[in-house]
Protein backbone atom coordinates (compact mmCIF):
# COMPACT_ATOMS: atom_id res chain seq x y z
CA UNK A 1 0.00 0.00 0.00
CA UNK A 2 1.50 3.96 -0.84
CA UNK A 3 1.71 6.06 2.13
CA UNK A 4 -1.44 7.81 0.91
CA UNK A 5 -3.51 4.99 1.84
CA UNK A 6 -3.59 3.66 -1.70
CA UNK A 7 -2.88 0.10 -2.97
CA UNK A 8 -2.61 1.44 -6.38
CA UNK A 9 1.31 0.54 -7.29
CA UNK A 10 3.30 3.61 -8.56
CA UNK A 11 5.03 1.17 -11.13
CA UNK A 12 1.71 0.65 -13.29
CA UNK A 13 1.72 4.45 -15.31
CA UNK A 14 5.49 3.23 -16.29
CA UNK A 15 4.61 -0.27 -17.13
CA UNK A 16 1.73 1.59 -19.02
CA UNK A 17 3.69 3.92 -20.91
CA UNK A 18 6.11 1.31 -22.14
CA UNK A 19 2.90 -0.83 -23.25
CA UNK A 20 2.23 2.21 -25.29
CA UNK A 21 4.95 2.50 -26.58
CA UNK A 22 5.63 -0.91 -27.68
CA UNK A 23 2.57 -1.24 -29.35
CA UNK A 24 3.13 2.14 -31.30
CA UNK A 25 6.52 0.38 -32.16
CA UNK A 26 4.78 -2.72 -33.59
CA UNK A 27 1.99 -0.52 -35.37
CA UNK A 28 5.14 1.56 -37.07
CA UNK A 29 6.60 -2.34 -38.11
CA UNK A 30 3.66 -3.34 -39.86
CA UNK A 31 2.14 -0.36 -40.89
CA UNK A 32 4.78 0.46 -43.62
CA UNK A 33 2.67 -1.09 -46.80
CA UNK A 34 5.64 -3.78 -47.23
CA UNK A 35 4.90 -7.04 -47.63
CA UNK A 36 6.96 -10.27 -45.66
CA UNK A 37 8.80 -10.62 -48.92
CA UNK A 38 10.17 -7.23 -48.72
CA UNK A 39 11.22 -7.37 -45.13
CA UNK A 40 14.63 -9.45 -46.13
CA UNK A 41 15.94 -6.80 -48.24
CA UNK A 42 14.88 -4.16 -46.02
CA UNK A 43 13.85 -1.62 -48.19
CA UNK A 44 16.09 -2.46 -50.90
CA UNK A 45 14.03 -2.79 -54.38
CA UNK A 46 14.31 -5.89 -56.15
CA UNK A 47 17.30 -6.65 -57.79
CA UNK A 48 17.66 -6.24 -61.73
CA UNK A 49 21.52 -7.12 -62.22
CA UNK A 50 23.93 -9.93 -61.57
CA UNK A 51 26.12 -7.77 -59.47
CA UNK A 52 23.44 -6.09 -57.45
CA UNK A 53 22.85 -9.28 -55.26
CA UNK A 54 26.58 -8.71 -53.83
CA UNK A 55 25.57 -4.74 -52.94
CA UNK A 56 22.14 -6.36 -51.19
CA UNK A 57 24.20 -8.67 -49.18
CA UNK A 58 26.79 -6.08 -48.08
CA UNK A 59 23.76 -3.76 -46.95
CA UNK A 60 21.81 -6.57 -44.78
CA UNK A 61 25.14 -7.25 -43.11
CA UNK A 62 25.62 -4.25 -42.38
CA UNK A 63 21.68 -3.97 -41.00
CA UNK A 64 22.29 -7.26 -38.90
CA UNK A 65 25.92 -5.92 -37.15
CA UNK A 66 24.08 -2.54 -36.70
CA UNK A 67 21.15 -4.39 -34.61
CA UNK A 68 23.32 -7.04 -32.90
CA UNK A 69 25.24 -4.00 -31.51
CA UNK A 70 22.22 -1.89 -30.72
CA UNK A 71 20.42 -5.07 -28.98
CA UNK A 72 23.38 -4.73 -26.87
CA UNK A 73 23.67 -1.24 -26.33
CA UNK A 74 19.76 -1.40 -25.34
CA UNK A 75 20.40 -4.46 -22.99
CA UNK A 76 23.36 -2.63 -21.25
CA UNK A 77 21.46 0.54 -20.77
CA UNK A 78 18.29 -0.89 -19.94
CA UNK A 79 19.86 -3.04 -17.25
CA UNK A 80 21.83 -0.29 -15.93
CA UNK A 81 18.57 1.49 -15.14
CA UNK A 82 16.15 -1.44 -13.79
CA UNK A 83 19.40 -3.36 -11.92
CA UNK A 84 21.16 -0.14 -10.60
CA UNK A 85 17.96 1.89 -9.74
CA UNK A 86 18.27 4.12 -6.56
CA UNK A 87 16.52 2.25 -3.81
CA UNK A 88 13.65 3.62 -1.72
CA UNK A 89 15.33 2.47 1.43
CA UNK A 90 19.06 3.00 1.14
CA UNK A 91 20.50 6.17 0.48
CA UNK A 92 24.41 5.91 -0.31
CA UNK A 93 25.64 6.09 -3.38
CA UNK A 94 26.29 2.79 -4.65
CA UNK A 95 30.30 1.31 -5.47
CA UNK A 96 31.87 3.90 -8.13
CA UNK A 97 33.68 1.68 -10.40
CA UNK A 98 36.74 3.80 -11.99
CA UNK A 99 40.28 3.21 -13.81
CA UNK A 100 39.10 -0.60 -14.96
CA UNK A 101 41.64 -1.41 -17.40
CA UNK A 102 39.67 -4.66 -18.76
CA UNK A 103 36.57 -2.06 -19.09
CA UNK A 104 38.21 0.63 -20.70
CA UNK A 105 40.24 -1.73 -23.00
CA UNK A 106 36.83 -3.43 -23.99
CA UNK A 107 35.30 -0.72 -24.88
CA UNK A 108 38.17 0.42 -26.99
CA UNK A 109 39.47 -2.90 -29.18
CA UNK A 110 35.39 -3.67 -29.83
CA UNK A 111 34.61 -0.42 -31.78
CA UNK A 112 37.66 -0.72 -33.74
CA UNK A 113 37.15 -4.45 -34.66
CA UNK A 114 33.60 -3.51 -35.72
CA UNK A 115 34.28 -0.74 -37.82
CA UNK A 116 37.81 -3.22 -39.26
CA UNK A 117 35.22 -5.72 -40.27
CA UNK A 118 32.64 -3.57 -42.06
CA UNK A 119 36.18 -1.67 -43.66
CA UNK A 120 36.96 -5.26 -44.96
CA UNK A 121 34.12 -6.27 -46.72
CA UNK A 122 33.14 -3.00 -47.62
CA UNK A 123 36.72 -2.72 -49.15
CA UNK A 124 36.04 -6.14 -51.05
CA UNK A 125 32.77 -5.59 -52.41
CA UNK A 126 33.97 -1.99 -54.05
CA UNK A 127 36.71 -3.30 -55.13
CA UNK A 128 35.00 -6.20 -57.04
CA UNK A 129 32.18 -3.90 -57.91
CA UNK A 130 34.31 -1.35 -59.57
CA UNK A 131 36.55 -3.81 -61.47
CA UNK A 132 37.00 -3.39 -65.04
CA UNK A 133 38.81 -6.29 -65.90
CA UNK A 134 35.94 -8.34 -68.24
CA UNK A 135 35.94 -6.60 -71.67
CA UNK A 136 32.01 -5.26 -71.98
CA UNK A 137 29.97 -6.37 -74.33
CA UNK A 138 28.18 -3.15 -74.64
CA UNK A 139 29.54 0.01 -74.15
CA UNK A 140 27.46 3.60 -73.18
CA UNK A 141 28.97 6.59 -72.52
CA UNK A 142 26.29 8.38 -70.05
CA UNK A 143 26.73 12.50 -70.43
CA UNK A 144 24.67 14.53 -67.82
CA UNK A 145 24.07 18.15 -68.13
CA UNK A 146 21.69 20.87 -66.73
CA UNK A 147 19.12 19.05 -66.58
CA UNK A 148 18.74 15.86 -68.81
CA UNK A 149 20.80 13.01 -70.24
CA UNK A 150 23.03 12.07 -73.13
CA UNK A 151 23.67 8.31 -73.86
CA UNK A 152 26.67 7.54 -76.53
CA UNK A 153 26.22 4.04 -78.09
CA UNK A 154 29.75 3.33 -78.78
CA UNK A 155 29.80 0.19 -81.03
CA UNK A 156 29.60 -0.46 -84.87
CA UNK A 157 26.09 0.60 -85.83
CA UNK A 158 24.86 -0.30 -90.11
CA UNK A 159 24.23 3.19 -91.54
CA UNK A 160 26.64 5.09 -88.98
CA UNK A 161 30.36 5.49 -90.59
CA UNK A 162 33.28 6.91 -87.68
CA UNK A 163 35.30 5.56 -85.19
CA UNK A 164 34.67 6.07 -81.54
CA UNK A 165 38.82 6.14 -80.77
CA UNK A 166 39.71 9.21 -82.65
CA UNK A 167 36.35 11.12 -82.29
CA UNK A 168 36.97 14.65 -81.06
CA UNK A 169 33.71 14.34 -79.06
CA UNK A 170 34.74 12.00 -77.21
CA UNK A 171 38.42 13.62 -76.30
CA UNK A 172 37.52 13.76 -72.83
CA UNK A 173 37.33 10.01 -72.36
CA UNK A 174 40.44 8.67 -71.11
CA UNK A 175 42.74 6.28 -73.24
CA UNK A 176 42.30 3.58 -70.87
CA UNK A 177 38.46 3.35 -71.98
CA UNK A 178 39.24 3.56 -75.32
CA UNK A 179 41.25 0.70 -75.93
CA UNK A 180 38.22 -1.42 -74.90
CA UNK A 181 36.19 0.33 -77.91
CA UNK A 182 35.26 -1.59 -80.70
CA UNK A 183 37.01 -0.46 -83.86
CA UNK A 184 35.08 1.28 -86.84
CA UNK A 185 32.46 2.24 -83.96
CA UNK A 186 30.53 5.15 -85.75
CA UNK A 187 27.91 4.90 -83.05
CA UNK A 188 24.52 6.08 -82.47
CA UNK A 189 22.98 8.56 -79.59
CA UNK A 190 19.84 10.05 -77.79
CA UNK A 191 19.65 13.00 -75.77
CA UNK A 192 16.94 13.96 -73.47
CA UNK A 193 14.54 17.06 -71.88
CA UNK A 194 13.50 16.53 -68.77
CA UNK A 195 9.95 17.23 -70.02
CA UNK A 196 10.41 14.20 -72.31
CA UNK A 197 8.31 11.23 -71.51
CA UNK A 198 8.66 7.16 -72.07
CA UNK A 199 5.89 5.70 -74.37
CA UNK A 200 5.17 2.72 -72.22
CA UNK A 201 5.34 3.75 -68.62
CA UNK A 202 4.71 7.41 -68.78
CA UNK A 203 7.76 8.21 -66.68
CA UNK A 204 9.46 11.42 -67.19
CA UNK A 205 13.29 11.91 -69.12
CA UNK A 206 14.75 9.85 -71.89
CA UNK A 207 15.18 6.27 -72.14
CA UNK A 208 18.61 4.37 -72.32
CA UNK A 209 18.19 0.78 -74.02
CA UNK A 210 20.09 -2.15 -72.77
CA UNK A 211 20.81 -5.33 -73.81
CA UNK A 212 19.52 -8.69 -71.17
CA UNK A 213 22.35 -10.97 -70.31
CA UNK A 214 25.45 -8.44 -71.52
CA UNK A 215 27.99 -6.76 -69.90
CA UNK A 216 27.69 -2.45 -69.99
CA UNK A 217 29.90 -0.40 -69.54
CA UNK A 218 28.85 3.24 -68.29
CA UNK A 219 31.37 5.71 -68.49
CA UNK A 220 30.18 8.58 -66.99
CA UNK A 221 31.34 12.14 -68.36
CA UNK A 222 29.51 15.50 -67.14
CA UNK A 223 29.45 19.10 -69.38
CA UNK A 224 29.03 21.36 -66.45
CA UNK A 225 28.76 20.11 -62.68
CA UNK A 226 28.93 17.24 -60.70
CA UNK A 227 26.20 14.47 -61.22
CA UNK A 228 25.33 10.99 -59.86
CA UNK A 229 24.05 8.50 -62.09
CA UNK A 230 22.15 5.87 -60.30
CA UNK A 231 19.82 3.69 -61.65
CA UNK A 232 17.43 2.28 -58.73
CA UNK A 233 16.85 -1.01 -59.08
CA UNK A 234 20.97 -1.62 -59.84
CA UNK A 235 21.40 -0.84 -56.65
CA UNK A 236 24.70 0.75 -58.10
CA UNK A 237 25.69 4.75 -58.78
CA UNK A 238 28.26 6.87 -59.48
CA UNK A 239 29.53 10.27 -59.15
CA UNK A 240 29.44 11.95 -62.50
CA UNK A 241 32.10 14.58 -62.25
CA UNK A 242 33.62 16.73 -65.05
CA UNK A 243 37.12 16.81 -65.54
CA UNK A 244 37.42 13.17 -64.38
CA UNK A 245 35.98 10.54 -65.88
CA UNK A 246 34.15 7.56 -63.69
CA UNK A 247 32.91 3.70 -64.94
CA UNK A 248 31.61 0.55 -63.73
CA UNK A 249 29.74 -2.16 -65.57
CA UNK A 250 26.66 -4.34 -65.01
CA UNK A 251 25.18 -6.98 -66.61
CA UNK A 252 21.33 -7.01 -66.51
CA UNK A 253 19.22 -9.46 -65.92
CA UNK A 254 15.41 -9.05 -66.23
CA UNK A 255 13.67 -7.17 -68.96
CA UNK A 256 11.61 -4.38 -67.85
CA UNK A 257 11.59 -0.97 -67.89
CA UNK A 258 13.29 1.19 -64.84
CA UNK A 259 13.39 4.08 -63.23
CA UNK A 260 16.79 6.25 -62.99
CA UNK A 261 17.58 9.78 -61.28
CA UNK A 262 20.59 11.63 -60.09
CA UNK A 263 21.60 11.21 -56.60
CA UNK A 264 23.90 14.24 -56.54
CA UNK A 265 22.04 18.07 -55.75
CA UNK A 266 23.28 19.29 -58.73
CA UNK A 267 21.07 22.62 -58.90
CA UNK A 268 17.71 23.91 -59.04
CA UNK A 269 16.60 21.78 -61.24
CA UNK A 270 17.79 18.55 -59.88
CA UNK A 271 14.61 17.08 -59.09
CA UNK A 272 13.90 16.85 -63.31
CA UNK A 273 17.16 14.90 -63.98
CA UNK A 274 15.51 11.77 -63.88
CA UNK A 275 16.06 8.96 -66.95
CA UNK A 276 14.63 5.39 -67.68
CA UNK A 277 16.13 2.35 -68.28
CA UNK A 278 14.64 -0.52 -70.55
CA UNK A 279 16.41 -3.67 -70.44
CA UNK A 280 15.59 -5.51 -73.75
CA UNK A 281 16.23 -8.48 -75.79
CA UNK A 282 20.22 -8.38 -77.44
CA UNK A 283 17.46 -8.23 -80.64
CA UNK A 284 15.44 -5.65 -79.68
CA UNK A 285 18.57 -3.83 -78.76
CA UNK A 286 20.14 -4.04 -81.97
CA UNK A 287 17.14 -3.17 -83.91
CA UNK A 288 16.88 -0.09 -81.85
CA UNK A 289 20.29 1.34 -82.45
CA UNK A 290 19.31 0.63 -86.26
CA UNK A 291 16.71 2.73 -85.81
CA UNK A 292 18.11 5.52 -84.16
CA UNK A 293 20.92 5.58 -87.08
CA UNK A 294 17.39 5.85 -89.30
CA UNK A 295 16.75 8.74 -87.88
CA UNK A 296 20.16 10.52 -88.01
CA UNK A 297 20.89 10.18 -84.86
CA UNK A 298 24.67 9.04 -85.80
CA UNK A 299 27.78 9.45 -84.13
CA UNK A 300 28.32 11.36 -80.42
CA UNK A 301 27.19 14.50 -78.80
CA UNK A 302 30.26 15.99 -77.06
CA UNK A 303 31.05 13.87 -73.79
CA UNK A 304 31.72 16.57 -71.51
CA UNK A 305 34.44 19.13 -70.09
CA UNK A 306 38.44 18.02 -70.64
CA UNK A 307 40.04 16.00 -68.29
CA UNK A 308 42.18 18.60 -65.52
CA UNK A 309 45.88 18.88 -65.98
CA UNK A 310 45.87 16.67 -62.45
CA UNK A 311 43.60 13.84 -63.68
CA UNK A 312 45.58 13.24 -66.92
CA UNK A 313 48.77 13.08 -64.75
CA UNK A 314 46.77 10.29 -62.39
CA UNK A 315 45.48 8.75 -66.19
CA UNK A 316 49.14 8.77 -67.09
CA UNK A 317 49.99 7.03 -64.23
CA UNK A 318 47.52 3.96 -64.27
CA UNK A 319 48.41 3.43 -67.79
């Protein structure tokens, strides 16, 4: 009984408050519109490539060493508070535990071999991501501007005469790309408004076309500030920078139509730099780059600014 005369236990607004607030936590949970099947990749979208699995697994490790160490952060606070309480009856202050070497050395070596770990496979997983090693099948040199997209089709095209090595559009591409080119590649290109619209899906800015089952290359040139060009269900972007050239390739694997943006705040007009991506048939892609050659759409729009006199040092160097 409370010294008021009540039997009414001061513990029961607490234990009703953390009721509360454990159901508001399990309404928050499941009130999200995801389904179970979406709860594994939390809140990653399907993948659409064969190297986006690897960038899915890197961020649900990283989701389950982030809870495993909050679960224990919550346990050690939360038993600090109930265990370690200041009691009704006694009032000295408890043992003071200071200068514990095993503690303080815990709580040292632990962060750091958390943070080594997620270095490591962070470190492998980039590095693997960002190798260029395989010779693409398909190459696409992605140009971004204020505020739409260019896509150079670098590759031998019927009805488009020019070679892709020696074009003074694409000067700013490094030589270390263009050995990879394939020769006589007269090419084909499409350049986008952001008011421009795909036939199928109704989604705002141009469309880049893709090939199922081959390996693109991007390489990503800018004309006036920095971009990002991320396509979402990749699970895969890249800084699009002018002056310095960026690349990475994917090879995609379901046919579909997707949605792309850039990541970077690039001005006030950022929010219209969006782009799709249609992943096609190796068919359906070559009949498509015959018909943009129909149309006169042959050779390249101008890839972007020159490289800097530093980043043709650091080109001259990898070479």
């Amino acid at each position: 009984m409370s010294p008021n005369g009540s039997d009414r236990s001061p513990r029961r607004p607490m234990r009703r408050k953390l009721l509360q607030a454990l159901t508001a936590g399990l309404v928050l949970a499941t009130a999200t519109g995801c389904t179970y099947e979406d709860f594994p990749r939390l809140g990653m979208p399907t993948p659409t490539t064969e190297e986006a699995p690897r960038i899915l697994s890197l961020w649900q490790g990283s989701w389950a060493a982030a809870l495993a160490t909050g679960v224990l952060v919550w346990g050690l606070i939360l038993w600090s508070a109930f265990f370690h309480r200041r009691s009704r009856t006694k009032v000295e202050v408890p043992p003071q535990t200071r200068y514990n070497m095993p503690i303080e050395a815990l709580y040292t070596v632990v962060p750091i071999i958390i943070v080594s770990v997620l270095f490591y496979f962070t470190a492998r997983d980039e590095s693997k991501l960002l190798s260029l090693e395989k010779k693409p099948d398909v190459t696409v040199n992605v140009v971004g501007f204020q505020w739409s997209w260019c896509f150079n089709y670098i590759q031998s095209v019927d009805g488009s005469t020019g070679d892709a090595k020696s074009d003074e559009n694409l000067a700013a591409i490094p030589d270390r790309y263009k050995k990879d080119f394939p020769a006589d590649s007269g090419g084909v290109y499409t350049c986008g408004t952001p008011g421009e619209r795909n036939p199928q899906t109704d989604n705002p800015g141009p469309t880049l076309w893709l090939p199922e089952g081959k390996t693109v290359r991007f390489i990503l040139t800018s004309r006036d500030v920095i971009h990002s060009f991320w396509v979402v269900p990749f699970l895969m972007k890249q800084d699009v920078i002018p002056g310095h050239t960026n690349a990475f390739q994917v090879t995609p694997n379901k046919q579909g139509t997707f949605l792309g943006k850039c990541a970077e705040l690039c001005g006030v007009d950022h929010s219209r730099m969006l782009f799709n991506v249609k992943v096609v048939s190796p068919e359906r892609y070559e009949q498509h780059l015959k018909d943009l050659a129909k149309k006169g759409q042959t050779g390249y729009v101008p890839a972007g600014i020159e490289q800097t006199s530093p980043e043709k040092n650091r080109e001259s160097n990898i070479l």
